[in-house]
C-alpha atoms as a PDB file:
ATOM      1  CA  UNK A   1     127.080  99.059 120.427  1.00  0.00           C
ATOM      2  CA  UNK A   2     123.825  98.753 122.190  1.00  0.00           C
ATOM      3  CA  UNK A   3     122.124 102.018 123.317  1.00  0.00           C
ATOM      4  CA  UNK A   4     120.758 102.398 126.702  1.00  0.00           C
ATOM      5  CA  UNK A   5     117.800 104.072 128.408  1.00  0.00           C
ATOM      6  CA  UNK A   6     116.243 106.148 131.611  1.00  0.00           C
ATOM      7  CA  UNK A   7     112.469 104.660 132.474  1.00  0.00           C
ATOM      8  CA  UNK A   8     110.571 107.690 130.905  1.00  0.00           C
ATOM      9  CA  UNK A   9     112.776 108.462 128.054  1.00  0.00           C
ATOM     10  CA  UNK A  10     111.782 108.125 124.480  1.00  0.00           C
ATOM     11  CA  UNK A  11     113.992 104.945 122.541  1.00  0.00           C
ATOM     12  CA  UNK A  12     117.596 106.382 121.417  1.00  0.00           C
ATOM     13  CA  UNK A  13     118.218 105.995 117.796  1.00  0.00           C
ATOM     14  CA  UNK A  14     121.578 105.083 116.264  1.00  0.00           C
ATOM     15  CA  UNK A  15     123.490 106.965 113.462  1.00  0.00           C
ATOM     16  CA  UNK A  16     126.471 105.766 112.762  1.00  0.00           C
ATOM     17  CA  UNK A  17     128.486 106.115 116.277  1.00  0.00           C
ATOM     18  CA  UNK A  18     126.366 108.799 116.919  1.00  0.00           C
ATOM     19  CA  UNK A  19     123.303 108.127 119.671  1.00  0.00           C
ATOM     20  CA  UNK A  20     120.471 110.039 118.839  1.00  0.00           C
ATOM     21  CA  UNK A  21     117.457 110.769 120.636  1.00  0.00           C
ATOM     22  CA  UNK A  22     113.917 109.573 119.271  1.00  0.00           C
ATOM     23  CA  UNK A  23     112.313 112.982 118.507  1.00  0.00           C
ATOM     24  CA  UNK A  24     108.006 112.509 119.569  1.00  0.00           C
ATOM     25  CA  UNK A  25     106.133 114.499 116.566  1.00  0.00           C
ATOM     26  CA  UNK A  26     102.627 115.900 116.748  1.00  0.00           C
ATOM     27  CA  UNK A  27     100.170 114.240 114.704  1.00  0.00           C
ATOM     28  CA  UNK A  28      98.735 115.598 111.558  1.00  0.00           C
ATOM     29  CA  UNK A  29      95.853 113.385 110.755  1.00  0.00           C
ATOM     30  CA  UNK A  30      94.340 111.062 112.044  1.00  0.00           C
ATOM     31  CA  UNK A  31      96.216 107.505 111.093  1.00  0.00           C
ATOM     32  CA  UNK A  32      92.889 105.045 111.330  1.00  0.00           C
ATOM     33  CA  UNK A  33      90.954 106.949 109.081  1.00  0.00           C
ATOM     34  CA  UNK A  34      93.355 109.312 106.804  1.00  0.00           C
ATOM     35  CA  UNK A  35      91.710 112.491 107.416  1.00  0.00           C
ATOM     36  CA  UNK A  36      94.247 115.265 108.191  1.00  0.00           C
ATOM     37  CA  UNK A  37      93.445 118.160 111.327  1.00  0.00           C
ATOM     38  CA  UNK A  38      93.626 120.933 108.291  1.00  0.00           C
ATOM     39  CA  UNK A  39      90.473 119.012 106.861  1.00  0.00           C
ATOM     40  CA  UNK A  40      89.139 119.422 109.952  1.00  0.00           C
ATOM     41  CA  UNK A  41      89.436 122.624 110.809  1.00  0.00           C
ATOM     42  CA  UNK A  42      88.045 123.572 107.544  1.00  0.00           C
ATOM     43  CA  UNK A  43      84.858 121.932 107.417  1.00  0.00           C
ATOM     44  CA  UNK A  44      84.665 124.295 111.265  1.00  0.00           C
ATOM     45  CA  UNK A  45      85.752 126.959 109.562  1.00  0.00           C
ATOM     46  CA  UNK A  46      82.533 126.245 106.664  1.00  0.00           C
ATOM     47  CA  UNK A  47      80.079 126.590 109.755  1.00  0.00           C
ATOM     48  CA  UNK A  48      80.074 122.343 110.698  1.00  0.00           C
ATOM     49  CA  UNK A  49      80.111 121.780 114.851  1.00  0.00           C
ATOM     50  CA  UNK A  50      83.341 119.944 115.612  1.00  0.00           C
ATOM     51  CA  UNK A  51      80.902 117.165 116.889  1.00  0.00           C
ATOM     52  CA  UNK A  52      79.580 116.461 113.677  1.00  0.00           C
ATOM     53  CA  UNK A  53      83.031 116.993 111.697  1.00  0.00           C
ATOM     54  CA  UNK A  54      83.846 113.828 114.408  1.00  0.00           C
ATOM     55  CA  UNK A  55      80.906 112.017 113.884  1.00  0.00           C
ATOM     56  CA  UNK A  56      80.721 112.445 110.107  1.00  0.00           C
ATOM     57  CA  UNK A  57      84.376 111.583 109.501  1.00  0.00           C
ATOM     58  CA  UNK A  58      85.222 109.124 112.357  1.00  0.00           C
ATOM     59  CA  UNK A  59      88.326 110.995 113.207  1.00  0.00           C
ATOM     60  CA  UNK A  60      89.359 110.137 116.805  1.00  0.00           C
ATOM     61  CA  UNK A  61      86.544 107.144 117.453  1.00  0.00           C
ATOM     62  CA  UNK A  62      88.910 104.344 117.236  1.00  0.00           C
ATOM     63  CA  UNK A  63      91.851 104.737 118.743  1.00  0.00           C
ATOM     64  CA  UNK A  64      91.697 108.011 120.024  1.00  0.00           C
ATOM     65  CA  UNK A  65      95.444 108.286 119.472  1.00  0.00           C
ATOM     66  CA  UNK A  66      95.425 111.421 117.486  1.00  0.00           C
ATOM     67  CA  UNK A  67      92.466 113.339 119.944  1.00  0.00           C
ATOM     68  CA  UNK A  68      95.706 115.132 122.005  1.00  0.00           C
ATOM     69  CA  UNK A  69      97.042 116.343 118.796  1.00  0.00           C
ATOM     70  CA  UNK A  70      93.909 117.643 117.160  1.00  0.00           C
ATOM     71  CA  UNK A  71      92.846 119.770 120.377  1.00  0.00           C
ATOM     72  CA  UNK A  72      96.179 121.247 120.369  1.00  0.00           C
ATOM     73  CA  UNK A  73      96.078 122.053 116.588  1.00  0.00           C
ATOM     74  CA  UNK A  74      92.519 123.202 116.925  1.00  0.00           C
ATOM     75  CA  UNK A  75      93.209 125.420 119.717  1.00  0.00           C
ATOM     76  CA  UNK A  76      96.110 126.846 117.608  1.00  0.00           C
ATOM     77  CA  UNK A  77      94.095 127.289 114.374  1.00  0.00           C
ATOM     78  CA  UNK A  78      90.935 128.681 116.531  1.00  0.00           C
ATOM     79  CA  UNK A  79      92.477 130.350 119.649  1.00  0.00           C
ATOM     80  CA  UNK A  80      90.118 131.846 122.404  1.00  0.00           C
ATOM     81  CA  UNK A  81      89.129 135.270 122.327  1.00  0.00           C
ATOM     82  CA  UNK A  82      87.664 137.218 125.499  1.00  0.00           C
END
């Protein structure tokens, strides 16, 4: 049985004779250098610019896969206030 796909929708997944879609998870960390977003948000919380946490870590500067994922978890962990 060979599964089949719309353009724009994520790669089915087989189980058994079930077809399954591929489920798209937020990132946690960032994969090229191992640091995780709660690391991140807690050297913010201990008063460090999210600039330098970037620049001292190198989380998001080579790929740049995982930037979409930390703004939404740091907008979560620090949401605006008026």
């Amino acid at each position: 049985m060979t599964p089949s796909t719309q353009p724009g929708q994520d790669e089915p997944l087989l189980h058994g004779q079930v077809l399954l879609p591929a489920i798209s998870r937020a990132m946690t960390r960032c994969e090229c250098t191992g640091i995780t977003f709660s690391e991140v948000t807690g050297r913010i919380a201990c008063g460090s610019s999210l600039d330098a946490v970037l620049a001292q870590t190198g989380v998001g500067g080579m790929c740049t896969a995982c930037l979409p994922d930390l703004r939404s978890y740091l907008s979560r962990a620090f949401p605006a206030t008026d």
